[in-house]
Protein backbone atom coordinates (compact mmCIF):
# COMPACT_ATOMS: atom_id res chain seq x y z
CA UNK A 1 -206.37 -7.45 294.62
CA UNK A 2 -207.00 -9.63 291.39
CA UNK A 3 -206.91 -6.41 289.40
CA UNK A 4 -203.22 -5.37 290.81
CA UNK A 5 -201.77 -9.24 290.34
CA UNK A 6 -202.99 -8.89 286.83
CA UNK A 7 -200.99 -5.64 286.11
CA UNK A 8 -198.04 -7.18 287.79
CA UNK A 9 -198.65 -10.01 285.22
CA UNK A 10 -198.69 -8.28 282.63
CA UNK A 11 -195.17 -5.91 283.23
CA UNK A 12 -193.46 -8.61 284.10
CA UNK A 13 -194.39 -10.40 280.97
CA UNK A 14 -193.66 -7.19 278.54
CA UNK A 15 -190.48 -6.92 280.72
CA UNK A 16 -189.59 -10.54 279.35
CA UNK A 17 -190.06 -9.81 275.72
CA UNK A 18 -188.38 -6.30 275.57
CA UNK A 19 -185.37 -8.16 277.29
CA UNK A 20 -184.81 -10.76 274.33
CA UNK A 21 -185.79 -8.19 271.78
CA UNK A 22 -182.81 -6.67 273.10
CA UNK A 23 -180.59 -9.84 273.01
CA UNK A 24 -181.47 -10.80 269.31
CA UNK A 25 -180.73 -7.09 268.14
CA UNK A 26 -177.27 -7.31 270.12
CA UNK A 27 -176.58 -10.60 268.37
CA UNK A 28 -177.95 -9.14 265.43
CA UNK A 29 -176.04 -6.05 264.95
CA UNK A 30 -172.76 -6.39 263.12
CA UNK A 31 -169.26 -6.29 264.62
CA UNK A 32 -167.73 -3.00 263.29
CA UNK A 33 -164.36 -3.33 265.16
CA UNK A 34 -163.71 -6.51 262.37
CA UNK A 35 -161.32 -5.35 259.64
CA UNK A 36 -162.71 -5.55 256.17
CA UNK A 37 -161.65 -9.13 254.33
CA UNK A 38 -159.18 -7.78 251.86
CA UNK A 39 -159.02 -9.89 248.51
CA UNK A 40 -156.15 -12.51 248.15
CA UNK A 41 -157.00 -14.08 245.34
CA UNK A 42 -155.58 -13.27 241.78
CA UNK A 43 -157.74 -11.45 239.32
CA UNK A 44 -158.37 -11.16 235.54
CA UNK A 45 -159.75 -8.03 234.01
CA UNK A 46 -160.19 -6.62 230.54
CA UNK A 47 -160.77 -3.26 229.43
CA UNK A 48 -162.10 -2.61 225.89
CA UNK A 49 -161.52 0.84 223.63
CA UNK A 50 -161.52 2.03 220.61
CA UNK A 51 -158.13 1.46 219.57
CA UNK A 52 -157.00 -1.23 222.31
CA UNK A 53 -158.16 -3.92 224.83
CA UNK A 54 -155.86 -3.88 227.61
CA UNK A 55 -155.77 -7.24 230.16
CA UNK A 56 -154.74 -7.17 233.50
CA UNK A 57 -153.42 -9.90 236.35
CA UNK A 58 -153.86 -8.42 240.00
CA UNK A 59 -151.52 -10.39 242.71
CA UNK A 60 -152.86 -8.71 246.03
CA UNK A 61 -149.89 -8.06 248.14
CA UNK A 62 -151.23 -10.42 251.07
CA UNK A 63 -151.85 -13.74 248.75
CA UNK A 64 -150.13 -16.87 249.05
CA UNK A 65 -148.53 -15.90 245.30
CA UNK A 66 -145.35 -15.27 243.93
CA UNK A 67 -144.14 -13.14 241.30
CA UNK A 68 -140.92 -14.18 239.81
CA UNK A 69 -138.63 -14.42 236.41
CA UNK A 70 -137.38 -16.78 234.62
CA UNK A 71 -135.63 -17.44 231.36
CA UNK A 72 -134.32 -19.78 228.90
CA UNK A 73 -131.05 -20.31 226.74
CA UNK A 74 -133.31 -20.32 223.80
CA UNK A 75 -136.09 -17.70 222.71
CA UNK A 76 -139.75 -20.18 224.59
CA UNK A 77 -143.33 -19.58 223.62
CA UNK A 78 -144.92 -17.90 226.66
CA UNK A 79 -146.80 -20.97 226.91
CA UNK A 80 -144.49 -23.32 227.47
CA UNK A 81 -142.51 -21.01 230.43
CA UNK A 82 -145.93 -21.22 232.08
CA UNK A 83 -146.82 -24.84 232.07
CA UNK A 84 -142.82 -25.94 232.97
CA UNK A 85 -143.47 -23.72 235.94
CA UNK A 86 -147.10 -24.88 236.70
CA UNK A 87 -147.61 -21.02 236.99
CA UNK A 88 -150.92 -19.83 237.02
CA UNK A 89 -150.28 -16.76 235.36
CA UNK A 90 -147.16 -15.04 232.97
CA UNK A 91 -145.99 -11.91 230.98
CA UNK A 92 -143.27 -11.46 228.78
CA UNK A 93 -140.05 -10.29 229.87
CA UNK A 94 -137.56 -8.04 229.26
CA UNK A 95 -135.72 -7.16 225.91
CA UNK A 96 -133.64 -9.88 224.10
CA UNK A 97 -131.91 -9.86 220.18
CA UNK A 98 -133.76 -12.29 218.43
CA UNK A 99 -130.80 -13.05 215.89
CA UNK A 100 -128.10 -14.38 218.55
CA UNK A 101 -130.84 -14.86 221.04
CA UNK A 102 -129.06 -13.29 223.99
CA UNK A 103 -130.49 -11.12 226.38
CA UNK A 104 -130.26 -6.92 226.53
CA UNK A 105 -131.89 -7.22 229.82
CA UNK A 106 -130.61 -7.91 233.36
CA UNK A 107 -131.88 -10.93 235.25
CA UNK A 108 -131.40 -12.23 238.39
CA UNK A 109 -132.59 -15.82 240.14
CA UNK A 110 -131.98 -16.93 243.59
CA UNK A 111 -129.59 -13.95 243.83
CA UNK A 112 -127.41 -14.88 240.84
CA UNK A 113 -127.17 -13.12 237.42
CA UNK A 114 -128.30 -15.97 234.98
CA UNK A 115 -128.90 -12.95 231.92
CA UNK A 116 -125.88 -10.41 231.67
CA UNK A 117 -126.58 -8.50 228.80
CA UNK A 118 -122.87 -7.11 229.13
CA UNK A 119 -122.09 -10.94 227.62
CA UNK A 120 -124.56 -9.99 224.34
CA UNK A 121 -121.68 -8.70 221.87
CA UNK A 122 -124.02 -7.90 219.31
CA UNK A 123 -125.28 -5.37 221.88
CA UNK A 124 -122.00 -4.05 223.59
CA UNK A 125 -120.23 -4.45 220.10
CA UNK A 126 -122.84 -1.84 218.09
CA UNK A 127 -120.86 1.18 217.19
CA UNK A 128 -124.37 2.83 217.33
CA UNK A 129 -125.05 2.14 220.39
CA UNK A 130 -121.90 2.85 222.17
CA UNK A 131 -123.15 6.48 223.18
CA UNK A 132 -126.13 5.07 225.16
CA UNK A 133 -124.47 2.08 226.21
CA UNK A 134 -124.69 2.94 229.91
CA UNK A 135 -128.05 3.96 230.13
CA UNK A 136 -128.83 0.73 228.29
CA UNK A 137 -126.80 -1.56 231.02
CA UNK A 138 -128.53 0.70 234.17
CA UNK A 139 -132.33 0.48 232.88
CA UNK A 140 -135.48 -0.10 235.66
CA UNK A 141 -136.02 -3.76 236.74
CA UNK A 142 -138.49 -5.48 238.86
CA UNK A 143 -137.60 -6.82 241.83
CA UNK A 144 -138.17 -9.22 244.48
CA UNK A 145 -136.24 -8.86 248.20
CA UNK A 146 -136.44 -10.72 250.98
CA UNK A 147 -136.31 -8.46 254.08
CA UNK A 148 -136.51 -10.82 257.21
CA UNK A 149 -139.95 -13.17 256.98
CA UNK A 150 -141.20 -10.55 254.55
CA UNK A 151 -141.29 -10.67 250.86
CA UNK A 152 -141.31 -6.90 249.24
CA UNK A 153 -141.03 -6.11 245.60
CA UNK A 154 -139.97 -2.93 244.11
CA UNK A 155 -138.89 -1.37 240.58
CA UNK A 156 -135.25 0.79 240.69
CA UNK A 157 -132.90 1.34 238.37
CA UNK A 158 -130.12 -1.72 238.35
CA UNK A 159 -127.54 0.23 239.38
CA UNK A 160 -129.99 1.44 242.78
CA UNK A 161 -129.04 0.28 245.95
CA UNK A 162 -130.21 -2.89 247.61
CA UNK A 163 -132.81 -1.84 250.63
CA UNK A 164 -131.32 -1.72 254.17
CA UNK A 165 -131.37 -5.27 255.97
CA UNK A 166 -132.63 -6.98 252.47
CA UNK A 167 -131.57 -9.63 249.95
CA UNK A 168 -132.06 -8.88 246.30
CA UNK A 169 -133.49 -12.79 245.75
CA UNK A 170 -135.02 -12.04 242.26
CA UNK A 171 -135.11 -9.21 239.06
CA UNK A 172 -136.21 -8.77 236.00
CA UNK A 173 -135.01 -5.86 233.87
CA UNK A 174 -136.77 -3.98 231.52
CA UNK A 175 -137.43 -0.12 231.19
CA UNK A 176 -138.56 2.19 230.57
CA UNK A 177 -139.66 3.23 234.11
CA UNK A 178 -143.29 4.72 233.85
CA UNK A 179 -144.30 5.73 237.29
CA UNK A 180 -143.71 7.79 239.42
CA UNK A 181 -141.46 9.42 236.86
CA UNK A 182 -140.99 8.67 233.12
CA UNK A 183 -137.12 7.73 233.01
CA UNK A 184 -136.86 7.55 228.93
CA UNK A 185 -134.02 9.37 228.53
CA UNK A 186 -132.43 8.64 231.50
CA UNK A 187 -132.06 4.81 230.14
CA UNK A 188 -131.35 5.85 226.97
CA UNK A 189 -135.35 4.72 225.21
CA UNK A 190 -135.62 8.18 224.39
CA UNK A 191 -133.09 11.08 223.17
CA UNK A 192 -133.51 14.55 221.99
CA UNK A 193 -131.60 17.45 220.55
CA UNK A 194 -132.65 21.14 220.37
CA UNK A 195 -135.98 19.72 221.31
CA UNK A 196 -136.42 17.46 218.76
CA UNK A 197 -136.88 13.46 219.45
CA UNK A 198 -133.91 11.75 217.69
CA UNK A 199 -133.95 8.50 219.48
CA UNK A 200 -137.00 6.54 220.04
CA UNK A 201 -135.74 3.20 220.49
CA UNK A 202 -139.43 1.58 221.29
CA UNK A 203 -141.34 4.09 219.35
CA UNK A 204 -143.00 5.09 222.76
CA UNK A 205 -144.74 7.72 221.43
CA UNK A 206 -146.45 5.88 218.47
CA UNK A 207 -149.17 3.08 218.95
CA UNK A 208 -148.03 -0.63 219.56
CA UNK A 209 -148.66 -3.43 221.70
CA UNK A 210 -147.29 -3.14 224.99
CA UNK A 211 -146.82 -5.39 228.32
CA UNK A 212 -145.82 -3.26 231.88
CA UNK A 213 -146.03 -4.38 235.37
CA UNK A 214 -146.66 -2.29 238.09
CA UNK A 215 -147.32 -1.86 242.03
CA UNK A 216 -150.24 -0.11 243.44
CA UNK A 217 -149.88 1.80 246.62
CA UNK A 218 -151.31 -1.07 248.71
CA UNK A 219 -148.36 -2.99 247.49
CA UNK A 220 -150.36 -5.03 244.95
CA UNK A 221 -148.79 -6.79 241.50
CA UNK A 222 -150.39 -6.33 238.85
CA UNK A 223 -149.45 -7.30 235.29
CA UNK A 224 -150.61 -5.55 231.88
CA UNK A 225 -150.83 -6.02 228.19
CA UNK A 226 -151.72 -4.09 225.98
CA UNK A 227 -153.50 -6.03 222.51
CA UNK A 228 -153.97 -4.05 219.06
CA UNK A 229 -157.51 -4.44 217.11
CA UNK A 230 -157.45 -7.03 214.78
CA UNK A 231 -159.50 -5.06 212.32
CA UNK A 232 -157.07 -1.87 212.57
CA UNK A 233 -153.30 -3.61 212.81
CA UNK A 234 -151.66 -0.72 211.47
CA UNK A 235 -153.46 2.10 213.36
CA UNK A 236 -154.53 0.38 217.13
CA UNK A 237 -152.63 -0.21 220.58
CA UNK A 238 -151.19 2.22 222.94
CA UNK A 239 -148.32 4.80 223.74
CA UNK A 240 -146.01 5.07 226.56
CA UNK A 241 -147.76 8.02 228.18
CA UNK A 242 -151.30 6.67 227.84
CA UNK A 243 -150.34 3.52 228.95
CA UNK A 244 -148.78 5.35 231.98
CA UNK A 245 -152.48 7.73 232.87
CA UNK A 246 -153.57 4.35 232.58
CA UNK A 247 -151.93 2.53 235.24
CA UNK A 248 -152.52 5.24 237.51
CA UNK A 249 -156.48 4.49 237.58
CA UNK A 250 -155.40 1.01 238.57
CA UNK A 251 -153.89 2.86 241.77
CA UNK A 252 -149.99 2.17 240.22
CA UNK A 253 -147.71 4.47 241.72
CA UNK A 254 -144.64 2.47 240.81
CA UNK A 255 -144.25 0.97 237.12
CA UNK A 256 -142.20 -0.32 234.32
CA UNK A 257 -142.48 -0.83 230.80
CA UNK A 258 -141.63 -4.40 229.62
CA UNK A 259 -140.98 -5.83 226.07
CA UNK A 260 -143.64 -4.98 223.68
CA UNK A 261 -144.76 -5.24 219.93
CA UNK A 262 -144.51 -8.61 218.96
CA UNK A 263 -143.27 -9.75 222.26
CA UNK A 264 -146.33 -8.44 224.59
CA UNK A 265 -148.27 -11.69 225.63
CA UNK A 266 -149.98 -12.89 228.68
CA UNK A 267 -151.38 -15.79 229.93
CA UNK A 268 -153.79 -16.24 232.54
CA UNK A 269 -155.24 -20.41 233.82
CA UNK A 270 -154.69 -22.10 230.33
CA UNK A 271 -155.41 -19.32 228.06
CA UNK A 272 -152.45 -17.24 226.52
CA UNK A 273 -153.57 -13.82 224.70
CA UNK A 274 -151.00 -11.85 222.49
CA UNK A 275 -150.68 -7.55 221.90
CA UNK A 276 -149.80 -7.92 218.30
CA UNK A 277 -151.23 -8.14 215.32
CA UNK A 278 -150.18 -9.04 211.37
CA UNK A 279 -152.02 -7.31 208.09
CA UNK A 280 -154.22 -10.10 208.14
CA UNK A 281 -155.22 -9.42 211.53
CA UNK A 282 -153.97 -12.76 212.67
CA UNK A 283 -151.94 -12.82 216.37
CA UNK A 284 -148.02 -12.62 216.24
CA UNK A 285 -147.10 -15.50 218.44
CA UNK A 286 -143.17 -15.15 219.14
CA UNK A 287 -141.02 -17.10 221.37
CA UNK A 288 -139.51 -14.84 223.64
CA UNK A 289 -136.52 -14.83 226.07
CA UNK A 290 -137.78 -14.31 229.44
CA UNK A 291 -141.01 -14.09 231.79
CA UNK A 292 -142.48 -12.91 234.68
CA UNK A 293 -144.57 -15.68 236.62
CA UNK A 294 -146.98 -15.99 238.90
CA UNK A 295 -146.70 -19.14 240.98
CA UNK A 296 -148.40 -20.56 244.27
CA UNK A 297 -146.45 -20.54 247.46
């Protein structure tokens, strides 16, 4: 009789531990029905080659950030639109003519035009211009809509339609488009007869600093520039179409080339890098006409 209450003992006892064993691993084990934390905070990378460095700003789609234009009467350090706007992040805008100041870029705030580059005579005025004059006033732009509660940015061509049940609240224009098609000739960057390039107007083709902003298929920002080496100024940066295989290993489908050369600049909390480069491999710091921020919600 001892012997069979001291068996009992002893499963009920091993019947106690292998119960909480059981518990703990149940609390233990992970819950895989939670969706993976995505990142919402903005991001600063650099990438380092041979004949460029190329820095990046990543807005994820889901932050609390906002990616928007702005501009100024006169040509503004990229600096200074950054600290006015307590922005946390900026790129150089769209294309301007340094002599009279005036945009050659579309761009739109709180849904009014406040750049009309059809207002720029030097630009409409140019005798050699006049054949490409359309192209040049329908180029791609970046824009912001507001579609309900829901804040969706795209890149068309200005003269695209708004989307269905959307305000057009914000846009930047630049050009050319990169992805998911190379529009060049279609706004008038690029032109060729019987094969042969006789238009480059932003010597796409060559190497030079460059600034484009894109949107990755998860709906992400993200902001480029492209810097020359200091110790090769004459013979560094990047062309359009390597800039554009590029962006695609960020995940860009949807991109636009912005103002480049001397104009390509970005600055990221407090610290302002530039694309270009003089003979004495010093950074070309020039004011420039407009931006695209990044600003907190």
């Amino acid at each position: 009789m001892r012997k069979a209450k001291w068996i009992l003992w002893v499963l009920i006892s091993l019947g106690v531990i292998l119960s909480l064993g059981i518990n703990n691993l149940s609390q233990a084990k992970p819950n895989l029905e939670q969706p993976v934390a995505l990142a919402t905070t903005v991001s600063y990378d650099v990438y380092k080659k041979s004949q460029y460095t190329i820095h990046t700003v990543t807005i994820p789609h889901d932050s609390n950030y906002s990616v928007l234009p702005a501009v100024e009467d006169k040509l503004t350090p990229l600096t200074s639109f950054a600290t006015q706007h307590n922005a946390i992040a900026a790129i150089n805008g769209g294309y301007f003519d340094p002599k009279n100041q005036k945009t050659t870029s579309y761009i739109i705030e709180q849904e009014q035009i406040v750049a009309d580059p059809r207002l720029n005579e030097r630009l409409v005025g140019n005798p050699d211009l006049k054949q490409y004059l359309g192209k040049i006033l329908n180029r791609a732009e970046f824009r912001r809509y507001q579609c309900g509660t829901q804040i969706l940015y795209d890149i068309q061509l200005h003269s695209a339609p708004i989307q269905p049940n959307c305000t057009l609240k914000a846009a930047l224009g630049g050009g050319p488009g990169l992805l998911p098609t190379d529009t060049s000739v279609a706004e008038g960057f690029l032109a060729y007869q019987d094969g042969e390039i006789i238009r480059d107007a932003i010597s796409s083709m060559g190497l030079n600093a460059r600034s484009a902003v894109g949107i990755t298929g998860d709906r992400d920002i993200v902001l480029v520039m492209v810097a020359q080496q200091p110790n090769t100024p004459t013979n560094s940066g990047i062309s359009l179409p390597d800039l554009t295989d590029f962006l695609s290993t960020l995940g860009i489908t949807k991109a636009m080339n912005l103002d480049g050369g001397s104009s390509a600049s970005l600055y990221y909390r407090g610290n302002t890098v530039y694309g270009k480069v003089d003979q004495e491999a010093n950074e070309i710091k020039r004011p420039i006409k407009s931006v695209l921020l990044v600003t907190e919600d």
